[in-house]
N, C-alpha and C. Protein backbone atom coordinates (compact mmCIF):
# COMPACT_ATOMS: atom_id res chain seq x y z
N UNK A 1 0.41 -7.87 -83.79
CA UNK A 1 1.19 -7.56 -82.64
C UNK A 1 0.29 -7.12 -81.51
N UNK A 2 0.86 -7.36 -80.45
CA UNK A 2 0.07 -7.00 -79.08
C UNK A 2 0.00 -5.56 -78.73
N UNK A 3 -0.89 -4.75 -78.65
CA UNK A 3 -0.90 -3.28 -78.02
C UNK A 3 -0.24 -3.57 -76.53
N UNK A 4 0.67 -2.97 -76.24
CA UNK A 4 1.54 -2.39 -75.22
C UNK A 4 0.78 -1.32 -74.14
N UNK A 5 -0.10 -0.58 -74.49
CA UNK A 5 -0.83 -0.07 -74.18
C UNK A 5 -2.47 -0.86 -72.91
N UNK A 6 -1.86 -1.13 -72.20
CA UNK A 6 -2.85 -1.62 -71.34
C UNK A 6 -3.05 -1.30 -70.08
N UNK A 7 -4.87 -0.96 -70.37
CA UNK A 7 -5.28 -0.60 -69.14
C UNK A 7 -4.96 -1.20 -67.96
N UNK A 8 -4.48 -0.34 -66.32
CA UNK A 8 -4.61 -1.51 -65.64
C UNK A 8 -5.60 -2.07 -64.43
N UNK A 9 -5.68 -2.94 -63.62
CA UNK A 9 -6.60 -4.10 -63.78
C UNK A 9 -7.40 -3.09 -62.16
N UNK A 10 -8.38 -2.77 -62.39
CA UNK A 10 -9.12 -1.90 -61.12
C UNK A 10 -9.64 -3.02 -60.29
N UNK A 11 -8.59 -3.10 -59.01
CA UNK A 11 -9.24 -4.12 -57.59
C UNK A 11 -10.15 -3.24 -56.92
N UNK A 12 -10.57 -3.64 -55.98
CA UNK A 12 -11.18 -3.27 -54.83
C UNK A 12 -10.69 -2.54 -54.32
N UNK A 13 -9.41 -2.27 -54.08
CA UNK A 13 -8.39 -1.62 -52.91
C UNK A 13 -7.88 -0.13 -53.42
N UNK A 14 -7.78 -0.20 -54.69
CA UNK A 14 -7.90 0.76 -55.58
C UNK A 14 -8.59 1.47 -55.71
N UNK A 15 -9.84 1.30 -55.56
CA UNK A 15 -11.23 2.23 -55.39
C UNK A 15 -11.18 3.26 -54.11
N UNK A 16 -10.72 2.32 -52.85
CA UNK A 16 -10.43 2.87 -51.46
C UNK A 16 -9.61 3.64 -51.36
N UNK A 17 -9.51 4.72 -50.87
CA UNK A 17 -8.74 6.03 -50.19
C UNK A 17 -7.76 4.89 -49.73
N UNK A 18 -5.95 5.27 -48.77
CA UNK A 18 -5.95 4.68 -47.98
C UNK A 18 -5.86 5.43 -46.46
N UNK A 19 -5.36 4.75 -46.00
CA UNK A 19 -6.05 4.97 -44.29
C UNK A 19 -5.01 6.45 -43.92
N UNK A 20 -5.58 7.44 -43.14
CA UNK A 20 -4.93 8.71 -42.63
C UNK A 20 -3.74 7.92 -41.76
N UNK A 21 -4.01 6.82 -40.86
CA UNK A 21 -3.09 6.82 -39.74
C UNK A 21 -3.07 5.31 -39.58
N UNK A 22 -2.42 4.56 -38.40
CA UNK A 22 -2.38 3.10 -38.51
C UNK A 22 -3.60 2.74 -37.29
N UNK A 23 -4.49 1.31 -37.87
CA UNK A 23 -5.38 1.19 -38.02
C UNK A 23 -5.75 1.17 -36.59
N UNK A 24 -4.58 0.59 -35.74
CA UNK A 24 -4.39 -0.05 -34.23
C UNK A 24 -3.96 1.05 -33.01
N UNK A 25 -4.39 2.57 -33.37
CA UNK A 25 -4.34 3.63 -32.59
C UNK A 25 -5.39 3.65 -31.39
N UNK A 26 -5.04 3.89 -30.14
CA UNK A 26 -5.97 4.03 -29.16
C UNK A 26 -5.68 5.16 -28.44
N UNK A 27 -6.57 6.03 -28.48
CA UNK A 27 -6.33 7.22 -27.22
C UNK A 27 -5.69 6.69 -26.18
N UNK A 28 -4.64 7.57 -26.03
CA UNK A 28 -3.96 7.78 -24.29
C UNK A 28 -2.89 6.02 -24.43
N UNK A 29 -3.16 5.47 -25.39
CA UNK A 29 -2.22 3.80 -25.67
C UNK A 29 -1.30 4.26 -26.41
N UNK A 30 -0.87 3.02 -26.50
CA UNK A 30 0.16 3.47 -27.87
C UNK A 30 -0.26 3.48 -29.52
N UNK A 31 1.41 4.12 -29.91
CA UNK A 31 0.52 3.85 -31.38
C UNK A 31 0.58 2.83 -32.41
N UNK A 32 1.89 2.02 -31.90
CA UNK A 32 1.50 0.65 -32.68
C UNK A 32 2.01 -0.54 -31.35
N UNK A 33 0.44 -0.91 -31.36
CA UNK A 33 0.57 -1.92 -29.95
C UNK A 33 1.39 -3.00 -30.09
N UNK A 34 1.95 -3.27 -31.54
CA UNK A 34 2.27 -4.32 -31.26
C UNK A 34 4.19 -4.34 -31.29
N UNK A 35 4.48 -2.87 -31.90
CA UNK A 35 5.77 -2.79 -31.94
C UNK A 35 6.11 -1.64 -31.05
N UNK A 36 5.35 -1.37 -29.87
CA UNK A 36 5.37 -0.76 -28.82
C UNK A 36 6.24 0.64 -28.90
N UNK A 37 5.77 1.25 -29.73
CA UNK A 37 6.24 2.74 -29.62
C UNK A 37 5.14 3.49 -28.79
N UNK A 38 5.79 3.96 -28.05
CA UNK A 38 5.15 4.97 -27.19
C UNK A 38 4.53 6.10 -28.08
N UNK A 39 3.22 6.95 -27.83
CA UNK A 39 2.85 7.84 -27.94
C UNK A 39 3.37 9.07 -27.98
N UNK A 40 3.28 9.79 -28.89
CA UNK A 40 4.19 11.61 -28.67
C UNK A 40 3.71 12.04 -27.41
N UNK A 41 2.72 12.09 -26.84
CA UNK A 41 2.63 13.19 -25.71
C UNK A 41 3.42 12.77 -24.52
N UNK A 42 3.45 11.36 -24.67
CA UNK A 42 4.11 10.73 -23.77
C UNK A 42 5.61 10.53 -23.78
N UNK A 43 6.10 10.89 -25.19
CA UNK A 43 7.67 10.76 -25.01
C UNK A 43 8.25 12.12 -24.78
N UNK A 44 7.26 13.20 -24.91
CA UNK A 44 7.84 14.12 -24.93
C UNK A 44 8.03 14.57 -23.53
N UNK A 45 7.50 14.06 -22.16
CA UNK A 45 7.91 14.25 -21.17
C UNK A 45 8.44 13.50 -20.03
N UNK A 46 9.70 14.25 -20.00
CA UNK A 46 10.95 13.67 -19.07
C UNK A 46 11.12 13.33 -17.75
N UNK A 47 11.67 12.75 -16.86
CA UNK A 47 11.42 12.61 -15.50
C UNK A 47 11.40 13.70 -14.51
N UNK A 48 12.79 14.23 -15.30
CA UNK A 48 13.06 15.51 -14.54
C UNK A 48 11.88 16.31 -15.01
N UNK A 49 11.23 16.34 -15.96
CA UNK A 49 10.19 17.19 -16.49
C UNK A 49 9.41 17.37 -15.48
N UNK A 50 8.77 15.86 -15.04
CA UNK A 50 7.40 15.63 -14.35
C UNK A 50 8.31 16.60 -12.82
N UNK A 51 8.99 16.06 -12.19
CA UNK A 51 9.46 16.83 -11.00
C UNK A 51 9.41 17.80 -11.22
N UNK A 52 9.65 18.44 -12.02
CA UNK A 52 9.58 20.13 -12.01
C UNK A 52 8.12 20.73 -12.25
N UNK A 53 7.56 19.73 -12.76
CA UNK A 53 6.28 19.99 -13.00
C UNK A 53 5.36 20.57 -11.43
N UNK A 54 5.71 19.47 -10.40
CA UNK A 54 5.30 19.58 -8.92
C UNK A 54 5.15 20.49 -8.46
N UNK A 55 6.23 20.94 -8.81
CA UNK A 55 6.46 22.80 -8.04
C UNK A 55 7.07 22.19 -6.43
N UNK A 56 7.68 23.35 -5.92
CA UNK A 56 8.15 23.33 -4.58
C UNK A 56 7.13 22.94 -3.74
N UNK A 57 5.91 23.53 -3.80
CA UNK A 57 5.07 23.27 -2.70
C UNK A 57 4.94 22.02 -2.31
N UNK A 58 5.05 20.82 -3.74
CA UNK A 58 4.50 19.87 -3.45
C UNK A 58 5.79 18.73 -2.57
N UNK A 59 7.00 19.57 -2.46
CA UNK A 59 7.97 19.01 -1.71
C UNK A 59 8.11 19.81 -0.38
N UNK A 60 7.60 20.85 0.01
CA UNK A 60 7.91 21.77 1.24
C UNK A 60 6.97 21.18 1.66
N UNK A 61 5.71 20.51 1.60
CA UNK A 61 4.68 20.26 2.68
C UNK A 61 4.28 18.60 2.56
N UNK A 62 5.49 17.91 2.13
CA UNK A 62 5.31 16.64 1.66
C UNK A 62 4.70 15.88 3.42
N UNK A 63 5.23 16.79 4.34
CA UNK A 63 5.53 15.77 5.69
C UNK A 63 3.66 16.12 6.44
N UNK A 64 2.96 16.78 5.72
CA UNK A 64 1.48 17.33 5.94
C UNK A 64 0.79 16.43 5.53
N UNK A 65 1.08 15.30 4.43
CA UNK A 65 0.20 14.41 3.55
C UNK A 65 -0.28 13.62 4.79
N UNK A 66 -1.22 12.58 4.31
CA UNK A 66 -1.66 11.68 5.51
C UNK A 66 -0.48 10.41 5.25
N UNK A 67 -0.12 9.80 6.34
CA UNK A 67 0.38 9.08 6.39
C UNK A 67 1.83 8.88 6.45
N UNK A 68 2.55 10.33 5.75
CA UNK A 68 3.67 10.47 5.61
C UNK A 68 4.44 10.51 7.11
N UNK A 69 3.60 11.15 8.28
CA UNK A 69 4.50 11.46 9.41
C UNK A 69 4.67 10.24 10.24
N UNK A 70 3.23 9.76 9.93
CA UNK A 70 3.25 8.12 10.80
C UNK A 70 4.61 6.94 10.13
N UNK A 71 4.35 6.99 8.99
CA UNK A 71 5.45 6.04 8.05
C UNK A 71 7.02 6.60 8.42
N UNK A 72 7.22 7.77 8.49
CA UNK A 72 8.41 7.99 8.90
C UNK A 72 8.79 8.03 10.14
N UNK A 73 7.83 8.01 11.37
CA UNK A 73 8.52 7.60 12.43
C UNK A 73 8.43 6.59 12.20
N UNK A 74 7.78 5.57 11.94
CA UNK A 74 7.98 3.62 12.09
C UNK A 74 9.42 3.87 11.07
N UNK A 75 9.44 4.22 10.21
CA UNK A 75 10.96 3.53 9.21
C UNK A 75 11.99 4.17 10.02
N UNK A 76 12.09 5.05 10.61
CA UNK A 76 13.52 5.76 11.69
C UNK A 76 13.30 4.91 12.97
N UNK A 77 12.44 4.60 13.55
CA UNK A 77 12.31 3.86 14.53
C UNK A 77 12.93 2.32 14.09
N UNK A 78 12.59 1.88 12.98
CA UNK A 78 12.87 0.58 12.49
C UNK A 78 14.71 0.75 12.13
N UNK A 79 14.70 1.92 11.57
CA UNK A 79 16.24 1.78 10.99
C UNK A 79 17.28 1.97 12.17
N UNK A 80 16.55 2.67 13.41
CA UNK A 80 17.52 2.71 14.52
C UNK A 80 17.71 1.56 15.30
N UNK A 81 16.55 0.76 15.14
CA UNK A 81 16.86 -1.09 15.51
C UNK A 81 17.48 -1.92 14.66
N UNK A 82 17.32 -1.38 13.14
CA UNK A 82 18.48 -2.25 12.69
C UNK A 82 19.70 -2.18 12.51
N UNK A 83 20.40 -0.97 11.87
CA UNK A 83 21.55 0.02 12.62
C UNK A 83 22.51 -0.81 14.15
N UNK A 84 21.21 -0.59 14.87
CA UNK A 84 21.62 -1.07 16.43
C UNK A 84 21.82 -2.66 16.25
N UNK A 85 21.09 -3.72 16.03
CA UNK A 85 21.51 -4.61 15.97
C UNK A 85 22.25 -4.95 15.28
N UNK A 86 22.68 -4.50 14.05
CA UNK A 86 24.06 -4.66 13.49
C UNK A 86 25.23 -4.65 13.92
N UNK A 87 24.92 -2.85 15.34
CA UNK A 87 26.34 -2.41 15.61
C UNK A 87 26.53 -3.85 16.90
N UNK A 88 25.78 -4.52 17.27
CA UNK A 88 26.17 -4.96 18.15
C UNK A 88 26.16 -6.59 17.80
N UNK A 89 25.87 -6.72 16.98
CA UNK A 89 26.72 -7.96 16.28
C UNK A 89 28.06 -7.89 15.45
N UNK A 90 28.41 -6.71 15.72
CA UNK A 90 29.58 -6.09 15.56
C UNK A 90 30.28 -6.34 13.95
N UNK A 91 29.17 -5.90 13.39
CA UNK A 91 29.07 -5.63 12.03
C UNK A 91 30.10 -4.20 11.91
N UNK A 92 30.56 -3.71 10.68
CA UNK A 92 31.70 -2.41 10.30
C UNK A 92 30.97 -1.77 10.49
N UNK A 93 31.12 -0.36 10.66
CA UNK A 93 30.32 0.74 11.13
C UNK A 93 29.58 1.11 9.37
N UNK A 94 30.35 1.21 7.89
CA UNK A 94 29.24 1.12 7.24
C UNK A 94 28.09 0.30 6.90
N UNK A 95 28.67 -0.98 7.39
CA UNK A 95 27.30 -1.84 6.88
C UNK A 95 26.32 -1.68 8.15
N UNK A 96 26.42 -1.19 9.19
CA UNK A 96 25.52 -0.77 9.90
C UNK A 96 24.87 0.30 9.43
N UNK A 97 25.32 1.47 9.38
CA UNK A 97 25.05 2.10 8.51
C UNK A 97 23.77 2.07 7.40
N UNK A 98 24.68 1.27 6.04
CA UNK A 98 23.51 0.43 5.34
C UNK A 98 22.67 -0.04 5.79
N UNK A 99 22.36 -0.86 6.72
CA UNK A 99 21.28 -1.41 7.17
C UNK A 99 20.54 -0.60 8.03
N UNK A 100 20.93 0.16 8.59
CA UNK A 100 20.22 1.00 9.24
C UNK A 100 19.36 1.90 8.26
N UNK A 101 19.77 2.32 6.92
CA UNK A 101 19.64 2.92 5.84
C UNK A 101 18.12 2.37 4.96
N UNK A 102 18.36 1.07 4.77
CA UNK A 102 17.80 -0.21 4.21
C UNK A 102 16.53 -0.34 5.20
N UNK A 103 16.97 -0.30 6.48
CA UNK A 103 15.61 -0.41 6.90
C UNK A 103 14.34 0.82 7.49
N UNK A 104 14.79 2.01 7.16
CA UNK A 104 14.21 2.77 7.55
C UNK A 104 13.54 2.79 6.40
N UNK A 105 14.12 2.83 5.08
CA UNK A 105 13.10 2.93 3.89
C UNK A 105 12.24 1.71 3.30
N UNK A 106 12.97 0.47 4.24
CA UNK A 106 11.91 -0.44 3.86
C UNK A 106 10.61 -0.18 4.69
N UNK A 107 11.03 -0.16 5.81
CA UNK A 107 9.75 -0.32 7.25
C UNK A 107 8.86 1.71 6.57
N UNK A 108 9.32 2.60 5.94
CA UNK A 108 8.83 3.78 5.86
C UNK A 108 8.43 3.23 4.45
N UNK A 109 8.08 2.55 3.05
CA UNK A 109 7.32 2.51 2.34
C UNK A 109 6.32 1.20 2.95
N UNK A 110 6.81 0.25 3.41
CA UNK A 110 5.69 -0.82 3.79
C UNK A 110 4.90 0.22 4.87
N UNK A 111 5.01 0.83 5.69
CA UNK A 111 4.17 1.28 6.80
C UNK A 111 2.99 2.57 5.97
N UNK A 112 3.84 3.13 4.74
CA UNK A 112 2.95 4.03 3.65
C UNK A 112 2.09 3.50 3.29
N UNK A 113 2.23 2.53 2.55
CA UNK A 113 1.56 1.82 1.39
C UNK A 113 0.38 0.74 2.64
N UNK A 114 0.62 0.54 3.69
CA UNK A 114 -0.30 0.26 4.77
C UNK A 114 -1.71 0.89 5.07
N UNK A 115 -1.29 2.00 5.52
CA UNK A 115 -1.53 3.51 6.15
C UNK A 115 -2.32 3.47 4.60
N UNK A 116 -2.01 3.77 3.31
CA UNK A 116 -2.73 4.13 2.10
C UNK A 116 -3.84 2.92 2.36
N UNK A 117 -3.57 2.06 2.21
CA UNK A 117 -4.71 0.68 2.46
C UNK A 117 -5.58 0.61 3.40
N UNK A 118 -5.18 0.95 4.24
CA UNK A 118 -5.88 1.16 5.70
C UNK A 118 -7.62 2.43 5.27
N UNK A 119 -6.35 3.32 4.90
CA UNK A 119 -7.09 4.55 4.47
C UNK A 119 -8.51 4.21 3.06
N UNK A 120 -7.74 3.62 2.47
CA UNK A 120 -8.90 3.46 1.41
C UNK A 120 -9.99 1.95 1.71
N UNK A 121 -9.93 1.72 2.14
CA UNK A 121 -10.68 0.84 3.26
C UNK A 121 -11.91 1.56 3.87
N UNK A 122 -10.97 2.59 4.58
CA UNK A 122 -12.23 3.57 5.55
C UNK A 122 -12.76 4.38 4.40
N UNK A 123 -12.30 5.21 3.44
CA UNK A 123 -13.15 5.66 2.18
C UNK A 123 -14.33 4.87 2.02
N UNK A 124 -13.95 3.53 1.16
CA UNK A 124 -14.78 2.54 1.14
C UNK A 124 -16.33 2.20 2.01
N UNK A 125 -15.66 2.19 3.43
CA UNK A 125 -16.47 2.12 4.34
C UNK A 125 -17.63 3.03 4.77
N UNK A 126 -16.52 4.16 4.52
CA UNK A 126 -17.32 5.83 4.77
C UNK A 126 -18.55 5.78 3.35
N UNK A 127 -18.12 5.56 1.84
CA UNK A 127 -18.56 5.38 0.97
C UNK A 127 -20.08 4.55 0.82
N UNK A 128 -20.02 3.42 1.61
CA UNK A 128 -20.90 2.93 2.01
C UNK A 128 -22.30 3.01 2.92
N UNK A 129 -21.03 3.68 4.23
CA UNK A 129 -22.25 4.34 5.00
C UNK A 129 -22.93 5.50 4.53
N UNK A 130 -22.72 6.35 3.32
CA UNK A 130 -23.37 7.23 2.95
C UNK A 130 -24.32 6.45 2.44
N UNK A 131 -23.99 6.04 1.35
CA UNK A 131 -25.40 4.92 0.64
C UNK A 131 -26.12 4.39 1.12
N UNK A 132 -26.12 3.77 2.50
CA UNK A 132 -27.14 3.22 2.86
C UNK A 132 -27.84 4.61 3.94
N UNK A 133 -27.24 5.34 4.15
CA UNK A 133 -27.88 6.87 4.90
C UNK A 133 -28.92 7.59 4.01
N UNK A 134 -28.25 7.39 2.42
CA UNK A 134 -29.18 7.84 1.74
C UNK A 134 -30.22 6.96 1.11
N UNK A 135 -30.02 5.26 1.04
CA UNK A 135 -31.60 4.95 1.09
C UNK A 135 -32.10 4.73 2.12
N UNK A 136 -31.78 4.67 3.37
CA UNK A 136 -32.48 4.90 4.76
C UNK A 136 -33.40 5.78 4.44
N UNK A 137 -32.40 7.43 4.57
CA UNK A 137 -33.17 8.51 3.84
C UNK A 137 -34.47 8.13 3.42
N UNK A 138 -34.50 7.89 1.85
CA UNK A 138 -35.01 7.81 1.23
C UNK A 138 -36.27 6.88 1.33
N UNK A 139 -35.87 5.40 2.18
CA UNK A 139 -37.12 4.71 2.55
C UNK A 139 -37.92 5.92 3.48
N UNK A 140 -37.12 6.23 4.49
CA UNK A 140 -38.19 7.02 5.57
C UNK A 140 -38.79 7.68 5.21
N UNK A 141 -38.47 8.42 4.06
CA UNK A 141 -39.17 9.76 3.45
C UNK A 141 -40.67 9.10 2.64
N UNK A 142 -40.35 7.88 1.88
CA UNK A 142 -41.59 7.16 1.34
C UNK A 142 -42.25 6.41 2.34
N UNK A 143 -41.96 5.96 3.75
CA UNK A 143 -42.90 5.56 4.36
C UNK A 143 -43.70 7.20 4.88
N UNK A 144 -42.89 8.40 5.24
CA UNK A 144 -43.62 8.92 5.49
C UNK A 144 -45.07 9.85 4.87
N UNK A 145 -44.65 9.53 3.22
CA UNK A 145 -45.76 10.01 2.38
C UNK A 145 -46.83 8.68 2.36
N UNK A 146 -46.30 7.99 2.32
CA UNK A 146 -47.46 6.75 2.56
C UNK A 146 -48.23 7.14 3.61
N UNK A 147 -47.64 7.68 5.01
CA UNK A 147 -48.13 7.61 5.99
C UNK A 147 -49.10 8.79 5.96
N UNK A 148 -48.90 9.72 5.43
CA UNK A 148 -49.59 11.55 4.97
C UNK A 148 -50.54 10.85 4.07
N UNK A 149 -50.25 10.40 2.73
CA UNK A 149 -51.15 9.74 2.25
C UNK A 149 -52.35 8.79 2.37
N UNK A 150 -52.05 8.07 3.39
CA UNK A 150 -53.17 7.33 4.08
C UNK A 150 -54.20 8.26 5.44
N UNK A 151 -53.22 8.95 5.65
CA UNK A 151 -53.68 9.90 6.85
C UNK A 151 -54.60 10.74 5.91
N UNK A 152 -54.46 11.24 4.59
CA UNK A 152 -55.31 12.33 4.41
C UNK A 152 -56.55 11.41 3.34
N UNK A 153 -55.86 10.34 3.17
CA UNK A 153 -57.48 9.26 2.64
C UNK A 153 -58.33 9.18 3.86
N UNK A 154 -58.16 9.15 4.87
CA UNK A 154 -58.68 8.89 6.72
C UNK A 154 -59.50 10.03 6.75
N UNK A 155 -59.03 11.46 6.26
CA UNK A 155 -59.44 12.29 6.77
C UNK A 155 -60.51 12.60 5.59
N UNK A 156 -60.66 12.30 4.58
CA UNK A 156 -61.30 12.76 3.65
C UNK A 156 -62.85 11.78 4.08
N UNK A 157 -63.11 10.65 4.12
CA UNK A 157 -63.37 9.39 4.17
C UNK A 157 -64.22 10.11 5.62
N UNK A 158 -64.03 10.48 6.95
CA UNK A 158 -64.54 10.64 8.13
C UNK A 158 -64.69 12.10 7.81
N UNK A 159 -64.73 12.92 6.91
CA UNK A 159 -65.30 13.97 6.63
C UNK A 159 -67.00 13.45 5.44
N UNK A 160 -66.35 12.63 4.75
CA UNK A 160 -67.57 12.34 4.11
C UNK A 160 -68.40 11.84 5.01
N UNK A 161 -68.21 10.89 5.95
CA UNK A 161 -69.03 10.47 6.76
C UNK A 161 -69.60 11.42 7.99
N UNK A 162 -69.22 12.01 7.84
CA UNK A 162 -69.80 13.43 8.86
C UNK A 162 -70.68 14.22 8.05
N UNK A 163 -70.40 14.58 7.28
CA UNK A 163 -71.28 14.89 6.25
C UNK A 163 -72.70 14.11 5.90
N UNK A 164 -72.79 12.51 5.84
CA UNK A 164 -74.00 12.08 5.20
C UNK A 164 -74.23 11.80 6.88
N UNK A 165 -73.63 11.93 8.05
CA UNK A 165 -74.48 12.02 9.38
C UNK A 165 -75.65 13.18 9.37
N UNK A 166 -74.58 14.55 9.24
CA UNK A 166 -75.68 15.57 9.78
C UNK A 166 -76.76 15.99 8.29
N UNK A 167 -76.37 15.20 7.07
CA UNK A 167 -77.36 14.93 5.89
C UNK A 167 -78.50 14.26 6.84
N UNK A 168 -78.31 13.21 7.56
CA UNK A 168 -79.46 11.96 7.61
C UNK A 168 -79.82 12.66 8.89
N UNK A 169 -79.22 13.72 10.07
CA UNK A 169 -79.78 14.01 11.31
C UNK A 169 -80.92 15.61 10.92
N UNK A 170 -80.90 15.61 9.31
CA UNK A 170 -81.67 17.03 9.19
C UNK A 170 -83.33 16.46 8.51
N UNK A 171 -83.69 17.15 8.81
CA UNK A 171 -85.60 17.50 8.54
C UNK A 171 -85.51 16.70 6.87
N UNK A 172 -85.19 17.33 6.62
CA UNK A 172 -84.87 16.87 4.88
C UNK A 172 -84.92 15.68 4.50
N UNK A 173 -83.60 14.81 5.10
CA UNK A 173 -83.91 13.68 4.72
C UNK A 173 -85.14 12.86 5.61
N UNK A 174 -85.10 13.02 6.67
CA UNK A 174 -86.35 11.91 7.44
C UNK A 174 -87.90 12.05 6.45
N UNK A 175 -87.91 13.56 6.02
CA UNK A 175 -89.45 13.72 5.18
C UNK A 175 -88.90 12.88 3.93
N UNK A 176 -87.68 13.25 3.02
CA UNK A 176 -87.63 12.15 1.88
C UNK A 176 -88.05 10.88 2.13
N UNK A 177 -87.39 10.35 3.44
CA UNK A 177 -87.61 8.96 3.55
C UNK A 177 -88.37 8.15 3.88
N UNK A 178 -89.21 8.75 4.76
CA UNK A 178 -90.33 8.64 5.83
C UNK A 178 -91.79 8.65 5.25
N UNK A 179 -91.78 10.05 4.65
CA UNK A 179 -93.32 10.73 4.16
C UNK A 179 -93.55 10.65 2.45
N UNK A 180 -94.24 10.15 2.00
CA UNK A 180 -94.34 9.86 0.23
C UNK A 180 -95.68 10.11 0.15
N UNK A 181 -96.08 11.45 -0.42
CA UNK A 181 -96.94 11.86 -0.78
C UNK A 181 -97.69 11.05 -1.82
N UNK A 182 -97.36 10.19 -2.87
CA UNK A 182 -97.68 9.70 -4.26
C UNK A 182 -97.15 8.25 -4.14
């Protein structure tokens, strides 16, 4: 008869621990990319969360930001021309209204999101002109050690040569050179 008793069969996989977590985790991503569950830190905060998060300040001085005061006169300026041309194509007083509505917030995020572009442009630009200020800088500063550097090879060089002058204009050398006893 067959022993019943059997060892069983040791794979490879068996040997291996298995894994703490799933294999396809990425900081700050999700945690399974492919069945798109969001991350805990990330579900745990709410819309209303993040707004409250802001604090008042960041709504009492919203009209201080750059760009915000310019964008909102163009979208009130825009919504009072469209408003107006509505009322006088003699559209109902709400769909003037609406449109007057419609276009202040269209013409006030396109004139933002402008104004932001505009702006990071000149960053850019500003960004640039530093870099080349600082290898300007930086060349001038190495031409001017070149220039110290060659200046004090000049000076060393017409000191030696002043030197083997009043060597060759003294008593000393003319008898070395001149008079040979032997």
């Amino acid at each position: 008869m067959a022993d019943d008793t059997r060892q069983p069969e040791t794979t490879q996989n068996a040997a291996q621990p298995p894994p703490k977590g799933p294999a396809n985790i990425m900081p700050g991503g999700m945690t399974h990319t492919a069945g798109g569950k969001a991350a805990e830190a990330a579900q745990d905060l709410t819309y209303f969360q993040a707004i409250k998060q802001l604090g008042p300040g960041y709504y009492l001085n919203f009209h201080k930001r750059p760009c915000v005061r310019d964008s909102q006169l163009t979208g009130i300026g825009a919504g009072f021309i469209g408003g107006s041309l509505a009322g006088i194509l003699r559209r109902p007083l709400m769909q003037c209204c609406n449109i007057a509505v419609y276009s202040w917030l269209g013409f006030s995020c396109a004139s933002y999101q402008y104004c932001q572009y505009q702006r990071s442009k000149e960053r850019d630009g500003m960004r640039q002109a530093r870099e080349l200020m600082e290898a300007k800088r930086a060349n001038i500063e190495a031409k001017r050690a070149a220039r110290r550097k060659a200046r004090e090879e000049q000076d060393r060089i017409e000191e030696l040569q002043r030197h083997e002058e009043i060597r060759k204009r003294s008593w000393g050398y003319w008898i070395n050179k001149n008079i040979r006893f032997w």
